[in-house]
N, C-alpha and C. Protein backbone atom coordinates (compact mmCIF):
# COMPACT_ATOMS: atom_id res chain seq x y z
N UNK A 1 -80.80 -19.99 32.87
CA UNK A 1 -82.02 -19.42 32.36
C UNK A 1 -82.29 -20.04 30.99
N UNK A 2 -83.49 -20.42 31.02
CA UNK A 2 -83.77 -20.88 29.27
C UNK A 2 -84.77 -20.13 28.99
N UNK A 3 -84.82 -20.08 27.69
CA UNK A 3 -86.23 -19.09 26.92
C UNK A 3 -86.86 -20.26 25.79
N UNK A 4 -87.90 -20.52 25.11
CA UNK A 4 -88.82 -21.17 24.53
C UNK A 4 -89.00 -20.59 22.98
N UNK A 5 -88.26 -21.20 21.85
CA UNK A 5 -88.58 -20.12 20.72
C UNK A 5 -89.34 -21.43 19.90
N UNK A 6 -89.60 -21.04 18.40
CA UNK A 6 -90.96 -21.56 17.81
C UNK A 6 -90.41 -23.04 17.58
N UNK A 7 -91.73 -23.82 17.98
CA UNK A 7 -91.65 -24.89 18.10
C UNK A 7 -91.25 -26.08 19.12
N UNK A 8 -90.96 -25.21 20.59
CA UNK A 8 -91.16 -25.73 21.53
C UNK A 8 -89.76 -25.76 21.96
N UNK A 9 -88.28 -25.10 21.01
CA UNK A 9 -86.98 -25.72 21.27
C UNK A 9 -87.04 -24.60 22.63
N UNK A 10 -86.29 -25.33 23.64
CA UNK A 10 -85.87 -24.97 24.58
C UNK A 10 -84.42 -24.12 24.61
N UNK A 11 -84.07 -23.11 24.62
CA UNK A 11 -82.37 -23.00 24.57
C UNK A 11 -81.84 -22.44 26.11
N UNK A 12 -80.67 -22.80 26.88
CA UNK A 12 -80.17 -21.88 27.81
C UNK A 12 -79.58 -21.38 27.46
N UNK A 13 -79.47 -19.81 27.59
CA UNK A 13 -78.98 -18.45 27.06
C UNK A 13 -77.99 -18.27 28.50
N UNK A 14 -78.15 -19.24 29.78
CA UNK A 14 -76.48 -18.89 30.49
C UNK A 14 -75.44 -19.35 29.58
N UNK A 15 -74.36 -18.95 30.48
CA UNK A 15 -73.14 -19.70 30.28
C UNK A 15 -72.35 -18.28 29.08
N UNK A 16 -71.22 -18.82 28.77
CA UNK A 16 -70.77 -17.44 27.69
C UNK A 16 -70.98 -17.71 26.58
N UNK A 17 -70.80 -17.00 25.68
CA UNK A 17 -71.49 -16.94 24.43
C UNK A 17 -70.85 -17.94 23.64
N UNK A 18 -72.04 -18.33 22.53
CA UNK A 18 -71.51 -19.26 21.81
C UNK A 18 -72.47 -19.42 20.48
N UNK A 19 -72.26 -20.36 19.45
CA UNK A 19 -73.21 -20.57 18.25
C UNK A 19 -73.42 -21.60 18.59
N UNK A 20 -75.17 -21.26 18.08
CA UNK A 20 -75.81 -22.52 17.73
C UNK A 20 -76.66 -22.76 16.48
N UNK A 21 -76.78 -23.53 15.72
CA UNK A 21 -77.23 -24.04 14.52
C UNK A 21 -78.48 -24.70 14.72
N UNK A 22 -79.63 -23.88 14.60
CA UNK A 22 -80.79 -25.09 14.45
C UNK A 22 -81.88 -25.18 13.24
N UNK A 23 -82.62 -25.45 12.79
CA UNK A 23 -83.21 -25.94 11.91
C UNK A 23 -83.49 -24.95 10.61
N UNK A 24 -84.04 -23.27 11.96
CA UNK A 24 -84.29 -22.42 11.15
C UNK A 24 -83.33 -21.39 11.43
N UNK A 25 -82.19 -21.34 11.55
CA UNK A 25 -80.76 -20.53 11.27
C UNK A 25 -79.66 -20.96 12.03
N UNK A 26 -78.86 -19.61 12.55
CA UNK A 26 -77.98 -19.42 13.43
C UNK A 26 -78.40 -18.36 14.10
N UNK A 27 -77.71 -18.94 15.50
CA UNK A 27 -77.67 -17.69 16.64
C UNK A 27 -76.72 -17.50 17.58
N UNK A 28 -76.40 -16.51 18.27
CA UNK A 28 -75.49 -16.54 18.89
C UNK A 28 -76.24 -16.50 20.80
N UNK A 29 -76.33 -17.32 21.52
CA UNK A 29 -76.86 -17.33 23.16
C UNK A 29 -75.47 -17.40 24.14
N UNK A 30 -76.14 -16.67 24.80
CA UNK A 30 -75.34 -16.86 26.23
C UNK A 30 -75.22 -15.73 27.12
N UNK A 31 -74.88 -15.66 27.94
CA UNK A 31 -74.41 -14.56 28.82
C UNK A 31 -76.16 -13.42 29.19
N UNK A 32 -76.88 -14.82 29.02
CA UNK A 32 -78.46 -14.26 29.29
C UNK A 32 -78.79 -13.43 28.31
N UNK A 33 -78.41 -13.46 27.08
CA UNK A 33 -79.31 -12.99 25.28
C UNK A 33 -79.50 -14.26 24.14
N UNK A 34 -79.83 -13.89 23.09
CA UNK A 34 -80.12 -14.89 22.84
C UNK A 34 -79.90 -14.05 20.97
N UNK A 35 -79.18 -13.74 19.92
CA UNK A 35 -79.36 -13.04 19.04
C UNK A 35 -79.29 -14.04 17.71
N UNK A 36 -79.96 -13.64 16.56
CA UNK A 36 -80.25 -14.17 14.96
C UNK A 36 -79.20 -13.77 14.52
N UNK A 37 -78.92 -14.43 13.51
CA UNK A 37 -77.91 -13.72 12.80
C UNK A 37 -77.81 -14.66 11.55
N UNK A 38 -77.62 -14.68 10.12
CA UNK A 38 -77.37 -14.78 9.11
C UNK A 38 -76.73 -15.81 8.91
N UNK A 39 -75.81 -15.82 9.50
CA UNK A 39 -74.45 -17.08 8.97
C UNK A 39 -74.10 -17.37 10.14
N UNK A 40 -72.69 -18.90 10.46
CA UNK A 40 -71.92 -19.28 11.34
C UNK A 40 -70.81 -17.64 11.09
N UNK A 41 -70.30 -17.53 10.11
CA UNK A 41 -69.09 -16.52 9.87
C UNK A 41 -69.62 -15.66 10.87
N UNK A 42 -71.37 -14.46 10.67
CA UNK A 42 -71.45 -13.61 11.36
C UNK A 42 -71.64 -13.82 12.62
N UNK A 43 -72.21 -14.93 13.12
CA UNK A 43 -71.95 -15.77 14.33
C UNK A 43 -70.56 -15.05 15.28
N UNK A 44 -69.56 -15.76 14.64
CA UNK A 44 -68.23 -15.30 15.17
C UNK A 44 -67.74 -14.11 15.06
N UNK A 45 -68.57 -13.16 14.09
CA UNK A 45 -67.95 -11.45 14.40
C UNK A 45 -68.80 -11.32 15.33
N UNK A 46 -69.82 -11.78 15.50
CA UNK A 46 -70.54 -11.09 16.83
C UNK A 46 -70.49 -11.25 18.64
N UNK A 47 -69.69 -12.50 18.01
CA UNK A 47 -69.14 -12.88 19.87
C UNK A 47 -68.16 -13.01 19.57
N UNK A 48 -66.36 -12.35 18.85
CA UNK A 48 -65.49 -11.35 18.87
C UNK A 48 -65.80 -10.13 19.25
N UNK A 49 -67.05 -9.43 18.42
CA UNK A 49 -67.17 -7.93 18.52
C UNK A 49 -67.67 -7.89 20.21
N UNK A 50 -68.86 -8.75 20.84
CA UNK A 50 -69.23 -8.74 22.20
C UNK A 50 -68.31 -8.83 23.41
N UNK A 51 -67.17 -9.72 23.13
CA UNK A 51 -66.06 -10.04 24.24
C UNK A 51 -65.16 -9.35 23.80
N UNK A 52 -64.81 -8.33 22.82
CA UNK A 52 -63.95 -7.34 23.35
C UNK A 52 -64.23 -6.07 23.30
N UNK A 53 -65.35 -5.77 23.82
CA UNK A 53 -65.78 -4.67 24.39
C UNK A 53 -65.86 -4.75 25.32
């Protein structure tokens, strides 16, 4: 599954979660979501905090 955010970037939000870095932040996609987040650091509390729940 991919979703379309500003400026035409394409991202696929399958597959398991992971960071990605693009122009205008970080986010964390996968597992069919797609979330913002602040930093690479909060990046990684948030897909720790997601996979062990």
């Amino acid at each position: 599954m991919k979703i379309e955010i500003i400026d035409g970037v394409e991202i696929d939000i399958s597959g398991p979660l992971r960071k990605l870095r693009l122009k205008d932040g970080w986010y964390v996609v996968g597992e069919g979501s797609l979330d913002t987040v602040d930093s690479e650091e909060e990046a990684e509390l948030l897909i720790q905090h997601l996979t062990t729940q």
